[in-house]
N, C-alpha and C. Protein backbone atom coordinates (compact mmCIF):
# COMPACT_ATOMS: atom_id res chain seq x y z
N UNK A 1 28.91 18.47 4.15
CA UNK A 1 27.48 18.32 4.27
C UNK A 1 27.18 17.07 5.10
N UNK A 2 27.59 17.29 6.27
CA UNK A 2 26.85 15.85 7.53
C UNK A 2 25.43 16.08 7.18
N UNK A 3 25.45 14.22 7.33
CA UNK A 3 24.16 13.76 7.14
C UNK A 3 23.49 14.11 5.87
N UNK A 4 23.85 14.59 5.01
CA UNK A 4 23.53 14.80 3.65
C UNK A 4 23.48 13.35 3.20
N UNK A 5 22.30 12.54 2.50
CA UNK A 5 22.59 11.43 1.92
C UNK A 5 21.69 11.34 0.95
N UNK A 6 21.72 11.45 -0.13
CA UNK A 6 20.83 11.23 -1.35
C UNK A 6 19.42 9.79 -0.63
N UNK A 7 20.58 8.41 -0.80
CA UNK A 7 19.99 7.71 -0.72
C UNK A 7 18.86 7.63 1.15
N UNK A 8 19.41 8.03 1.91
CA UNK A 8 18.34 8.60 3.12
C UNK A 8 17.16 9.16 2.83
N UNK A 9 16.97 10.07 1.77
CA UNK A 9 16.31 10.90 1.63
C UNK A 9 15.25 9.75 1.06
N UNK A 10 15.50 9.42 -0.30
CA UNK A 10 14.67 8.24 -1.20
C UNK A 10 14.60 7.37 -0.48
N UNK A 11 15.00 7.10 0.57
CA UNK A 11 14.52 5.74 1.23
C UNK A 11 13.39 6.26 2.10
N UNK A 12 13.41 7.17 3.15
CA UNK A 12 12.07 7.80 3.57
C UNK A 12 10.94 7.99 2.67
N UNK A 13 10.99 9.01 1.83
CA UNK A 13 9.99 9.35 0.75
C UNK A 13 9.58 7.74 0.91
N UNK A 14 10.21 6.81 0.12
CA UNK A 14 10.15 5.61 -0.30
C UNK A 14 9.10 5.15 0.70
N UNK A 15 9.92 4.55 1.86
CA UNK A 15 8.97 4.16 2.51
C UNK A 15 7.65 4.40 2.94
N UNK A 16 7.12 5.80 3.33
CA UNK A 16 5.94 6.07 3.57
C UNK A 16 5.13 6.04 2.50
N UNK A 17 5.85 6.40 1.23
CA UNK A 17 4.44 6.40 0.11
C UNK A 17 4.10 4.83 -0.09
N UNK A 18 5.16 3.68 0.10
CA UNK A 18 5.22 2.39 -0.21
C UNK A 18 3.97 2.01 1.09
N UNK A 19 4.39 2.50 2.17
CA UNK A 19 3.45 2.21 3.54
C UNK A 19 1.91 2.59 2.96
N UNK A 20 1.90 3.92 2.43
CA UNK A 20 0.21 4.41 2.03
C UNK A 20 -0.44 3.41 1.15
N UNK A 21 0.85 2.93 -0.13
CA UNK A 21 0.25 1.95 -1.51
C UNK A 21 -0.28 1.03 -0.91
N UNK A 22 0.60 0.20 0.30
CA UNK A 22 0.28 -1.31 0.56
C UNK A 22 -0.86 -1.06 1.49
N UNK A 23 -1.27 -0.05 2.12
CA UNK A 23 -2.73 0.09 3.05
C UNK A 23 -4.02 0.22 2.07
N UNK A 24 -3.46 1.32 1.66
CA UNK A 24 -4.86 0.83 0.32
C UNK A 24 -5.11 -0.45 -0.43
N UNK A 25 -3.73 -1.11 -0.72
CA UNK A 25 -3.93 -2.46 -2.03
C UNK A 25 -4.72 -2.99 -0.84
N UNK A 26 -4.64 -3.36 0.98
CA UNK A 26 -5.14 -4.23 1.77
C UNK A 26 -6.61 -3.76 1.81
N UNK A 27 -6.67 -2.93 1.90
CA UNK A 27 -8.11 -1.98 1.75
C UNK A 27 -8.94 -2.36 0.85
N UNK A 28 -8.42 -2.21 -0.38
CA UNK A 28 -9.03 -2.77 -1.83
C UNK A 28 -9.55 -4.38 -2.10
N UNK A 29 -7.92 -5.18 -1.42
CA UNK A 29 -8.01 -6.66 -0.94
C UNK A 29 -9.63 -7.23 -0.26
N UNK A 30 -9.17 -6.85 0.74
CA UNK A 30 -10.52 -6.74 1.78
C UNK A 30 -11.59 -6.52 1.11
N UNK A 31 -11.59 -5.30 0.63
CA UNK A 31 -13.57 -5.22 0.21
C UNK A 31 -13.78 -6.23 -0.97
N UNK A 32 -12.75 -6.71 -2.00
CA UNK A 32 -13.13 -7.85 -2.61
C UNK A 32 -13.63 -9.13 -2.00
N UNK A 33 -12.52 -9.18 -0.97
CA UNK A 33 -12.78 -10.71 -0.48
C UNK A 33 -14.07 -10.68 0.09
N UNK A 34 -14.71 -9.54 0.45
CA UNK A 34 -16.15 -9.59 1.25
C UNK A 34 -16.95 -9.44 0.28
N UNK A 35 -17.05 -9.30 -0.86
CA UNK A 35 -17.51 -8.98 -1.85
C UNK A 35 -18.25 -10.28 -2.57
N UNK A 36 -17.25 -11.12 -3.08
CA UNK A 36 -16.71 -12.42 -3.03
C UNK A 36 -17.49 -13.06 -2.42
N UNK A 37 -17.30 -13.06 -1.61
CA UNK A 37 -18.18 -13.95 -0.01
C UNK A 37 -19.59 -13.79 -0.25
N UNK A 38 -19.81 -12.52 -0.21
CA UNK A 38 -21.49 -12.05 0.52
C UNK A 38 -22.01 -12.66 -0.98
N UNK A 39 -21.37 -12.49 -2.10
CA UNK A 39 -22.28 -13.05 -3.61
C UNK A 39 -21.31 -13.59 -4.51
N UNK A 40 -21.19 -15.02 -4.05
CA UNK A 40 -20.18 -15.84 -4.71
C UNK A 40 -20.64 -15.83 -6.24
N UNK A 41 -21.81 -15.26 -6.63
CA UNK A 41 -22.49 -15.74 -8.09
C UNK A 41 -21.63 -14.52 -8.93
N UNK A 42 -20.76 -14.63 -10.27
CA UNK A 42 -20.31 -13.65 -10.46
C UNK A 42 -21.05 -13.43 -11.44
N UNK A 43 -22.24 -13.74 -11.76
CA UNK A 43 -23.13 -12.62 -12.81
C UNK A 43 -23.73 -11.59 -11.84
């Protein structure tokens, strides 16, 4: 079985869903920090 590699496989999967998590957490990041900003008053 060339090129058969368990760990190849989980490292792709891996990476792109890891790529999608960390665009959203920056996404999420972001609209706080503007959030934050525009009404520093937190009541």
């Amino acid at each position: 079985m060339s090129g058969h590699s368990k760990w190849h496989n989980i490292q792709a999967k891996k990476g792109k869903a890891d790529a999608a998590k960390g665009r959203i957490f920056t996404k999420l990041g972001r609209e706080i920090a503007v959030a934050a900003k525009s009404n520093p008053n937190p009541d």
